[in-house]
PDB file of N, CA and C in Angstrom:
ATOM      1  N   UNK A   1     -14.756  14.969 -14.119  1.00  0.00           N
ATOM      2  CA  UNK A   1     -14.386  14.744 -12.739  1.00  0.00           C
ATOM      3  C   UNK A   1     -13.797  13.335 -12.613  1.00  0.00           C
ATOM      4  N   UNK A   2     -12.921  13.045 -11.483  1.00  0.00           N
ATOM      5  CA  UNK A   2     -12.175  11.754 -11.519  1.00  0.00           C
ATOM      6  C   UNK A   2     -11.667  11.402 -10.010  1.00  0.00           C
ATOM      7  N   UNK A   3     -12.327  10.312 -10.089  1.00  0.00           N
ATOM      8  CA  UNK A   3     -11.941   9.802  -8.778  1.00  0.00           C
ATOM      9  C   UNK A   3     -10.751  10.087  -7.767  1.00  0.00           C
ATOM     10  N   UNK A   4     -11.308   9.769  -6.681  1.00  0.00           N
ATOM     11  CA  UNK A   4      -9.994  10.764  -5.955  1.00  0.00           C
ATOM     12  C   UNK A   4      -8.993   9.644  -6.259  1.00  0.00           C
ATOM     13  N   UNK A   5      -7.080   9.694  -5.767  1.00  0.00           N
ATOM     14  CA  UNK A   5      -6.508   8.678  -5.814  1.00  0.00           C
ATOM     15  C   UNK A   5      -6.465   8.506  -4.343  1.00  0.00           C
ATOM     16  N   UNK A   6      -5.431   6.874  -4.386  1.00  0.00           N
ATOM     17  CA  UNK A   6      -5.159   6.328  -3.027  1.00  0.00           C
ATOM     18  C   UNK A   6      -4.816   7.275  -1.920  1.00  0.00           C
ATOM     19  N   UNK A   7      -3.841   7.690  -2.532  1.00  0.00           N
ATOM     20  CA  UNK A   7      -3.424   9.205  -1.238  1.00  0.00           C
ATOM     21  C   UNK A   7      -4.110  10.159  -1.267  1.00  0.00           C
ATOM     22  N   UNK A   8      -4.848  10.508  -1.758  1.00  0.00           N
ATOM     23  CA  UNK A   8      -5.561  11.307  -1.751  1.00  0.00           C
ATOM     24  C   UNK A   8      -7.287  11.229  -0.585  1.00  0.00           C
ATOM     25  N   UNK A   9      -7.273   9.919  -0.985  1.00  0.00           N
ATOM     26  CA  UNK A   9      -8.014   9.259   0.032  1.00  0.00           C
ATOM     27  C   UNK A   9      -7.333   8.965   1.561  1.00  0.00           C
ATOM     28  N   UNK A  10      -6.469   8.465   1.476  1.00  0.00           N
ATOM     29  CA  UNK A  10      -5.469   8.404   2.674  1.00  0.00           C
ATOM     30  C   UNK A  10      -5.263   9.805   3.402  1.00  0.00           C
ATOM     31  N   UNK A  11      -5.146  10.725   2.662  1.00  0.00           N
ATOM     32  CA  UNK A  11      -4.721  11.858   3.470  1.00  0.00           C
ATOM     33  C   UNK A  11      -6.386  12.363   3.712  1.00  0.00           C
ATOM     34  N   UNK A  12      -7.133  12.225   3.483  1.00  0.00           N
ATOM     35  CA  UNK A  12      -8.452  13.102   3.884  1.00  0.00           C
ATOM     36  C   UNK A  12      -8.937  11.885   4.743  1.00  0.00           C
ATOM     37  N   UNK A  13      -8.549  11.089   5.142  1.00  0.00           N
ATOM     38  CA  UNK A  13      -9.209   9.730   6.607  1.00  0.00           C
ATOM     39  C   UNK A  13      -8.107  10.492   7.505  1.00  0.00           C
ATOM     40  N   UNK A  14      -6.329  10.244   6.878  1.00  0.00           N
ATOM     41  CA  UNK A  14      -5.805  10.517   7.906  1.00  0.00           C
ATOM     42  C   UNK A  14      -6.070  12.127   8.680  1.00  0.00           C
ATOM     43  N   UNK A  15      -6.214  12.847   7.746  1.00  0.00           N
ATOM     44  CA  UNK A  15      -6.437  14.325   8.678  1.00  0.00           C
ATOM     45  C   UNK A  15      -7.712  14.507   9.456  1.00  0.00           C
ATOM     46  N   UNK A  16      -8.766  13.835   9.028  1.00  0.00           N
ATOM     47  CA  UNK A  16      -9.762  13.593   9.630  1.00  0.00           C
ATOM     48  C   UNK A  16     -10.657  12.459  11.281  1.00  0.00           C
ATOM     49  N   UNK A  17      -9.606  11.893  11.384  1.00  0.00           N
ATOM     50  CA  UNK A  17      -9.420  10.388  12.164  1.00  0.00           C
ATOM     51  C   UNK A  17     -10.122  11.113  13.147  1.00  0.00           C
ATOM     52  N   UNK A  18      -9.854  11.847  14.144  1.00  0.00           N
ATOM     53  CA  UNK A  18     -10.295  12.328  15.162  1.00  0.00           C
ATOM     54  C   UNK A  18     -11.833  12.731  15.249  1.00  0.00           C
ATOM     55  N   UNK A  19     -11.964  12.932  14.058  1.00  0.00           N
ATOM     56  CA  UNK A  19     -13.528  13.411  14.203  1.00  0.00           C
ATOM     57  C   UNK A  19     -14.632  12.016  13.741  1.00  0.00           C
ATOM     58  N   UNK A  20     -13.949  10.700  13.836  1.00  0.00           N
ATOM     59  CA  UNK A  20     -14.529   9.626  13.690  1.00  0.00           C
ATOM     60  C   UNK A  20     -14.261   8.662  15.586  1.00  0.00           C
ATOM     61  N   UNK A  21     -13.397   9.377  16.135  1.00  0.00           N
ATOM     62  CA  UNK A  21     -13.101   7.885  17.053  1.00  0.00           C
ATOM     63  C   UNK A  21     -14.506   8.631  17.950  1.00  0.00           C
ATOM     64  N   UNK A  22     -15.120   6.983  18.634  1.00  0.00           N
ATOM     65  CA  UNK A  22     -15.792   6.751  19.743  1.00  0.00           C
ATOM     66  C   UNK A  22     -15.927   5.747  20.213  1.00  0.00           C
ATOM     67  N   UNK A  23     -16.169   5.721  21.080  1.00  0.00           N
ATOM     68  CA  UNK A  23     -16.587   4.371  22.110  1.00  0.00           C
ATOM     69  C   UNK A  23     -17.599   4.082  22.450  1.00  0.00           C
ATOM     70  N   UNK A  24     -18.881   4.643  22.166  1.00  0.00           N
ATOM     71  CA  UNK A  24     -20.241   4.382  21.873  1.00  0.00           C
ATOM     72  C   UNK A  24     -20.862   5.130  21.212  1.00  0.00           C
ATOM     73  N   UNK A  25     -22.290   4.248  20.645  1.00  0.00           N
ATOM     74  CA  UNK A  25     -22.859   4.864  19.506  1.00  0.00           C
ATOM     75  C   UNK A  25     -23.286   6.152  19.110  1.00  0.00           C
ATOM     76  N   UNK A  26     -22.580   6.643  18.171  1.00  0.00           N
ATOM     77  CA  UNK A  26     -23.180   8.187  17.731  1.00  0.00           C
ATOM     78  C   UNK A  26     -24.054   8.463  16.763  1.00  0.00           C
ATOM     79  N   UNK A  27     -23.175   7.747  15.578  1.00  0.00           N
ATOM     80  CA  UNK A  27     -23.864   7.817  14.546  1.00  0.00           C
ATOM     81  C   UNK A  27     -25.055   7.168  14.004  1.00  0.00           C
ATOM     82  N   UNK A  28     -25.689   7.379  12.842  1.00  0.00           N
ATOM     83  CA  UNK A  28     -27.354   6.820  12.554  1.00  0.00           C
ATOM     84  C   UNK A  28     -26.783   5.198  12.296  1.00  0.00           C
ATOM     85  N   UNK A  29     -26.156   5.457  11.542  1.00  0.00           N
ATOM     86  CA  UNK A  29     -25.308   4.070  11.578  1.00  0.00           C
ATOM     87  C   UNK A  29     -25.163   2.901  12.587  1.00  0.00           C
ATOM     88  N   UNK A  30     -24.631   3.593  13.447  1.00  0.00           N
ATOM     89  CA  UNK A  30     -24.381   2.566  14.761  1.00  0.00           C
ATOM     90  C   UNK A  30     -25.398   2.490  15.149  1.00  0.00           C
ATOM     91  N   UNK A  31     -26.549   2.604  15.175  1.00  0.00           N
ATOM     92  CA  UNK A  31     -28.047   2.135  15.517  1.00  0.00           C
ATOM     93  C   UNK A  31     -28.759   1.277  14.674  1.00  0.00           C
ATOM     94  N   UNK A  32     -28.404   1.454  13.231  1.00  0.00           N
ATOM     95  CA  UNK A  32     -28.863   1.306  12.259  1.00  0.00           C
ATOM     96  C   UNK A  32     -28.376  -0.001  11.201  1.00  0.00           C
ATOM     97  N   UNK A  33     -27.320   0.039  10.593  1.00  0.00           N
ATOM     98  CA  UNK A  33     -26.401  -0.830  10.031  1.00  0.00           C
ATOM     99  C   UNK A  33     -26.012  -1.961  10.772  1.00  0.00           C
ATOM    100  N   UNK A  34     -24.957  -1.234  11.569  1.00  0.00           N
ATOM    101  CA  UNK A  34     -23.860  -2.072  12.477  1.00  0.00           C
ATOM    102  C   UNK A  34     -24.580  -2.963  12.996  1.00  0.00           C
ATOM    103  N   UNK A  35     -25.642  -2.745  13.714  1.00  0.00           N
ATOM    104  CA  UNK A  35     -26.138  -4.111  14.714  1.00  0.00           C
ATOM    105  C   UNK A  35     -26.602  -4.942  13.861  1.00  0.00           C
ATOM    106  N   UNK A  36     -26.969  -4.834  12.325  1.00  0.00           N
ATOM    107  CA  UNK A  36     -27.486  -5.900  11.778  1.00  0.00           C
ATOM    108  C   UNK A  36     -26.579  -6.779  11.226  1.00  0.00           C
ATOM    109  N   UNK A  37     -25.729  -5.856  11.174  1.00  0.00           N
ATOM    110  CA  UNK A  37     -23.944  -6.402  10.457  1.00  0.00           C
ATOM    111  C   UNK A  37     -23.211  -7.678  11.238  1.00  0.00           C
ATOM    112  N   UNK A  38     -23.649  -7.214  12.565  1.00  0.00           N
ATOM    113  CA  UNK A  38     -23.273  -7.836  13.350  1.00  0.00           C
ATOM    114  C   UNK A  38     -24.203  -8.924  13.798  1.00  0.00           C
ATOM    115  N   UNK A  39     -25.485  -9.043  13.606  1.00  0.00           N
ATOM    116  CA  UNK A  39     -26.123  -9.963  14.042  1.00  0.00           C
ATOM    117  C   UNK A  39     -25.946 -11.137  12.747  1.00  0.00           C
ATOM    118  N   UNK A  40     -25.992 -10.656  11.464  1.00  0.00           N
ATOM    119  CA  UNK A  40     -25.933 -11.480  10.475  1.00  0.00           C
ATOM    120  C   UNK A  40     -24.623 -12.176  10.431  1.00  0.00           C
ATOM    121  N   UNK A  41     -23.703 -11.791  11.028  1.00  0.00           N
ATOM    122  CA  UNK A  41     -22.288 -12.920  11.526  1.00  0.00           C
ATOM    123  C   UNK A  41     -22.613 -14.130  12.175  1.00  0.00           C
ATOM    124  N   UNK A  42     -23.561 -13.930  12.856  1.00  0.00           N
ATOM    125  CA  UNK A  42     -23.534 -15.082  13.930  1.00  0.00           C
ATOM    126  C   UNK A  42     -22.359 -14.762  15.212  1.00  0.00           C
ATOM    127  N   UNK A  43     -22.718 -16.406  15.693  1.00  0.00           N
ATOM    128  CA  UNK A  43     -21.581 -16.277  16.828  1.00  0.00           C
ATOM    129  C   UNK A  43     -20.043 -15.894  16.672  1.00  0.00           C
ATOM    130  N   UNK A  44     -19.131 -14.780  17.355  1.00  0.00           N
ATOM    131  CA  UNK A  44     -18.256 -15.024  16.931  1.00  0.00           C
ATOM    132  C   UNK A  44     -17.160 -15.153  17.874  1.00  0.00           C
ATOM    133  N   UNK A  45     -17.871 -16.125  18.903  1.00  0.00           N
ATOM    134  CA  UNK A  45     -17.118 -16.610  19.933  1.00  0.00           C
ATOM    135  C   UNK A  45     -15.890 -17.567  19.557  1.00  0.00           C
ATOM    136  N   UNK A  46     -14.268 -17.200  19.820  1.00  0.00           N
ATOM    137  CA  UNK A  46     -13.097 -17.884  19.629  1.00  0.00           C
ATOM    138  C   UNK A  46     -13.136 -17.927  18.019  1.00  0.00           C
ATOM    139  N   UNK A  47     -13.243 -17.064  17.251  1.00  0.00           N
ATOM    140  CA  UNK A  47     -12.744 -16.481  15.948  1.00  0.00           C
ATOM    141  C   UNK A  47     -11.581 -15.618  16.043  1.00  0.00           C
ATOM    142  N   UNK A  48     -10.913 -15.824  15.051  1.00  0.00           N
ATOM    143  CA  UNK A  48     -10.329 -14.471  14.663  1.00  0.00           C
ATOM    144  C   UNK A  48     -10.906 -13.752  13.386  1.00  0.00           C
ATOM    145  N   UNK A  49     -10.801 -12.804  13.764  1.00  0.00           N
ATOM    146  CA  UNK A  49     -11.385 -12.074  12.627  1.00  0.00           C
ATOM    147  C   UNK A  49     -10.450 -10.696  12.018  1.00  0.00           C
ATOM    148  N   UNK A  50     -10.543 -11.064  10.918  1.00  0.00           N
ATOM    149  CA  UNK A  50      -9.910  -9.666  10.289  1.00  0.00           C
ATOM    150  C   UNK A  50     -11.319  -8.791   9.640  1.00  0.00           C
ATOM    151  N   UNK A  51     -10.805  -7.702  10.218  1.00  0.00           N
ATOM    152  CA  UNK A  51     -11.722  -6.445  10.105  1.00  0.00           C
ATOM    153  C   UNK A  51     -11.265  -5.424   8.865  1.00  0.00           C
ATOM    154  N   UNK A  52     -11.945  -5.608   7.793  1.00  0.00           N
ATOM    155  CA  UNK A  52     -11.205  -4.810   6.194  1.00  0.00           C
ATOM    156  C   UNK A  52     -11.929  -3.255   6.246  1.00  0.00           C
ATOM    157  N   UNK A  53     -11.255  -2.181   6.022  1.00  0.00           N
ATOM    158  CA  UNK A  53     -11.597  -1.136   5.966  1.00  0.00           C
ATOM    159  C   UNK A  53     -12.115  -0.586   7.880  1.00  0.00           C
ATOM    160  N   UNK A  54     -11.028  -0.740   8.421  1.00  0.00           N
ATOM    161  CA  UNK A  54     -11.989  -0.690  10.100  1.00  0.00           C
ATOM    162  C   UNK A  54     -12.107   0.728  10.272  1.00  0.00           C
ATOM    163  N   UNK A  55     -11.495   1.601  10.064  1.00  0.00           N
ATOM    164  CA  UNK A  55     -11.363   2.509  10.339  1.00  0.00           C
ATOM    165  C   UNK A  55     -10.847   2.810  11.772  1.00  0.00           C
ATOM    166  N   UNK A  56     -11.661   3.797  12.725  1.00  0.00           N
ATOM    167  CA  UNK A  56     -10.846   3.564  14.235  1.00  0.00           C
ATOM    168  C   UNK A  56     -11.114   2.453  14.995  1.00  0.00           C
ATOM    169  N   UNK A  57     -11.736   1.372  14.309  1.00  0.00           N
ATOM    170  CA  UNK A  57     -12.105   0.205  15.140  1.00  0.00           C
ATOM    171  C   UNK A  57     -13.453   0.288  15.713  1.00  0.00           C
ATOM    172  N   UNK A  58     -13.841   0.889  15.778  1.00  0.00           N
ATOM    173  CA  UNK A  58     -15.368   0.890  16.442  1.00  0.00           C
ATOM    174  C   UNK A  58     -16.258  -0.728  16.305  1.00  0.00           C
ATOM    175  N   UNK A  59     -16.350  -1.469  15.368  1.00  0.00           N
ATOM    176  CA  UNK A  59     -16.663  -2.579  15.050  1.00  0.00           C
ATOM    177  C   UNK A  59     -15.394  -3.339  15.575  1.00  0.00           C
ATOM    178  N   UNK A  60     -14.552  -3.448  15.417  1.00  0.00           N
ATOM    179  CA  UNK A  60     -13.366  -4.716  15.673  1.00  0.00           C
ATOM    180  C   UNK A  60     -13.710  -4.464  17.201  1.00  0.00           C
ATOM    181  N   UNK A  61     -14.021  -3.432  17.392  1.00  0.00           N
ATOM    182  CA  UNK A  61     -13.923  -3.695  19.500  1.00  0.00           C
ATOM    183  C   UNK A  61     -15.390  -3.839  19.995  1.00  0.00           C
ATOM    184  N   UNK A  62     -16.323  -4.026  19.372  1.00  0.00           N
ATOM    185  CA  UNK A  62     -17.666  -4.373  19.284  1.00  0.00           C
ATOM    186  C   UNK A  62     -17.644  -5.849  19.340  1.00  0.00           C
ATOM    187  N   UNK A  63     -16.883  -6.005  18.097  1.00  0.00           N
ATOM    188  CA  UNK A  63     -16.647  -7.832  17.817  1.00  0.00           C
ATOM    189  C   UNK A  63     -15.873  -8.603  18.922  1.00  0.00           C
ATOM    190  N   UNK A  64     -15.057  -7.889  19.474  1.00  0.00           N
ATOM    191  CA  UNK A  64     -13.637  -8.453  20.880  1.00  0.00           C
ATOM    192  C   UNK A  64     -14.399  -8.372  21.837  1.00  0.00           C
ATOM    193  N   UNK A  65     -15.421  -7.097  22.131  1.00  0.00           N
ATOM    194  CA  UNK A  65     -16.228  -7.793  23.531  1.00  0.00           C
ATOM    195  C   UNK A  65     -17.322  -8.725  23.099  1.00  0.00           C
ATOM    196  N   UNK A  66     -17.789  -9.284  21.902  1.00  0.00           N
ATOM    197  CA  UNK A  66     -18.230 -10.068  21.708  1.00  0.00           C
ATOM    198  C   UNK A  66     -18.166 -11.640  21.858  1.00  0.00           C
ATOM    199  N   UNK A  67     -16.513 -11.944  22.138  1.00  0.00           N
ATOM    200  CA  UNK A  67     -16.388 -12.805  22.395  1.00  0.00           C
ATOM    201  C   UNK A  67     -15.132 -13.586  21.343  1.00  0.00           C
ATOM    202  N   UNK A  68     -15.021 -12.590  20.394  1.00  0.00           N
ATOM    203  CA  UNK A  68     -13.830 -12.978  19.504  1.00  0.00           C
ATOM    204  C   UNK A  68     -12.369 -12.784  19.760  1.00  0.00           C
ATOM    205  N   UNK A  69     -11.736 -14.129  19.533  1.00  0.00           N
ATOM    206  CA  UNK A  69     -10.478 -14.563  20.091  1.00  0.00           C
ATOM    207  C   UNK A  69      -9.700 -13.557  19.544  1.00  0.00           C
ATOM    208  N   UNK A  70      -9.206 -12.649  18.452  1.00  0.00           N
ATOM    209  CA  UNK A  70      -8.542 -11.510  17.999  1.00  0.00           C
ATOM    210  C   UNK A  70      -9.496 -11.052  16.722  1.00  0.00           C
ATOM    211  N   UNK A  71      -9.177  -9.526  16.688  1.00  0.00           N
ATOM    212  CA  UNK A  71      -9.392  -9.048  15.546  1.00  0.00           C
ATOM    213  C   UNK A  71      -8.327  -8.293  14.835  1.00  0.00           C
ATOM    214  N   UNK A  72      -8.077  -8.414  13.883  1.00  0.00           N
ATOM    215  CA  UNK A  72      -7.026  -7.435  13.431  1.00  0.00           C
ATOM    216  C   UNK A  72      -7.461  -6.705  12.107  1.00  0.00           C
ATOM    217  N   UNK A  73      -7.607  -5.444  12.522  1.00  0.00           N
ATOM    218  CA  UNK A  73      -8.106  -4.435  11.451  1.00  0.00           C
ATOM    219  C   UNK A  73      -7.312  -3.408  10.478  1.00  0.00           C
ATOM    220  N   UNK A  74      -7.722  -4.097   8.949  1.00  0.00           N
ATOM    221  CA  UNK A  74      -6.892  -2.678   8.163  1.00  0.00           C
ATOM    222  C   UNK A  74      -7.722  -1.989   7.265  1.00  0.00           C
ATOM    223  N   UNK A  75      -7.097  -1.226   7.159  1.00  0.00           N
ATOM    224  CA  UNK A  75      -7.370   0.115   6.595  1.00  0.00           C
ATOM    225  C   UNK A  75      -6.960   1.159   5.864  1.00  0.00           C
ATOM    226  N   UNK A  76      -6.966   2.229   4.817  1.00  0.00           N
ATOM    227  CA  UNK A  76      -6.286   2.571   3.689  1.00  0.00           C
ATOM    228  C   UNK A  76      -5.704   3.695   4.463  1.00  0.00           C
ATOM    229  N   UNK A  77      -5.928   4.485   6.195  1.00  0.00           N
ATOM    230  CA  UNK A  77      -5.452   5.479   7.266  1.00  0.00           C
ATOM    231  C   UNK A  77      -4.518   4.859   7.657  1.00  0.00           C
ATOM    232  N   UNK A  78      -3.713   5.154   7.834  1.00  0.00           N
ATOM    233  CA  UNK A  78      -2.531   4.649   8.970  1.00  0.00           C
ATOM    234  C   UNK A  78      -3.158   5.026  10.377  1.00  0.00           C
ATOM    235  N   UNK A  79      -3.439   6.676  10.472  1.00  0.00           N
ATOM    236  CA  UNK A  79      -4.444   7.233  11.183  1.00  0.00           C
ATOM    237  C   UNK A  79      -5.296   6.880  12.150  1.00  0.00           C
ATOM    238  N   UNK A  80      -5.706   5.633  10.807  1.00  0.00           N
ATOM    239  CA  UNK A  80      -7.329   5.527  11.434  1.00  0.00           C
ATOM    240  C   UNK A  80      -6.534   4.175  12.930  1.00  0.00           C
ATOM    241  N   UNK A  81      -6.391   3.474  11.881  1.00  0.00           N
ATOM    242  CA  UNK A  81      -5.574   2.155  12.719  1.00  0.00           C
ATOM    243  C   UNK A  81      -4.737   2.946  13.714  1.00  0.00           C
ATOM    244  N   UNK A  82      -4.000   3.341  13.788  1.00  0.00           N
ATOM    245  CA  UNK A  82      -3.373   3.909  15.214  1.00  0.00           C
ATOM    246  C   UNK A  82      -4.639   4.114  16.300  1.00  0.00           C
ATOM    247  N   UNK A  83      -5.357   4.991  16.254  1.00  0.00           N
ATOM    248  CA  UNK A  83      -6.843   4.967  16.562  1.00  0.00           C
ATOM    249  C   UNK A  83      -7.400   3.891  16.915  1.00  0.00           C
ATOM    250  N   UNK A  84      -7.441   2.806  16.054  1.00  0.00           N
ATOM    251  CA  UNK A  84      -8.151   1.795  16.758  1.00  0.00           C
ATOM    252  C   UNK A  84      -7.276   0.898  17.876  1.00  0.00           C
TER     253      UNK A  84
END
């Protein structure tokens, strides 16, 4: 067996995007992970921040009402980023 490739990965985020966007917490994750992710940043009042792997943004717009001056998020979806 062998790893998927880049597009191959790309096309299974991009056909999938929709069944990831929200605007509040769904997943075990977003209860779970994320807030610690986010607390272990610290302040991130008047940062910019680049957001690696964002997917639809769910975190980069977590981080912007947080108080951060921009975020700009990428990602291996074109998909996903349109989305966010």
């Amino acid at each position: 067996m062998h790893a998927p490739s880049q597009e191959q990965t790309q096309d299974l985020y991009d056909r999938h995007t929709h069944l990831w966007i929200r605007e509040e917490p769904t997943l075990l994750s977003d209860y779970t992970a994320r807030p610690r992710v986010i607390e272990s940043l610290g302040p991130v009042d008047g940062l910019d921040i680049i957001d690696l792997g964002c997917g639809e943004g769910y975190l980069s717009r977590a981080l912007y009402r947080l108080g951060a001056a921009s975020v700009r998020g990428l990602d291996i979806s074109t998909q996903m980023v349109r989305a966010a």
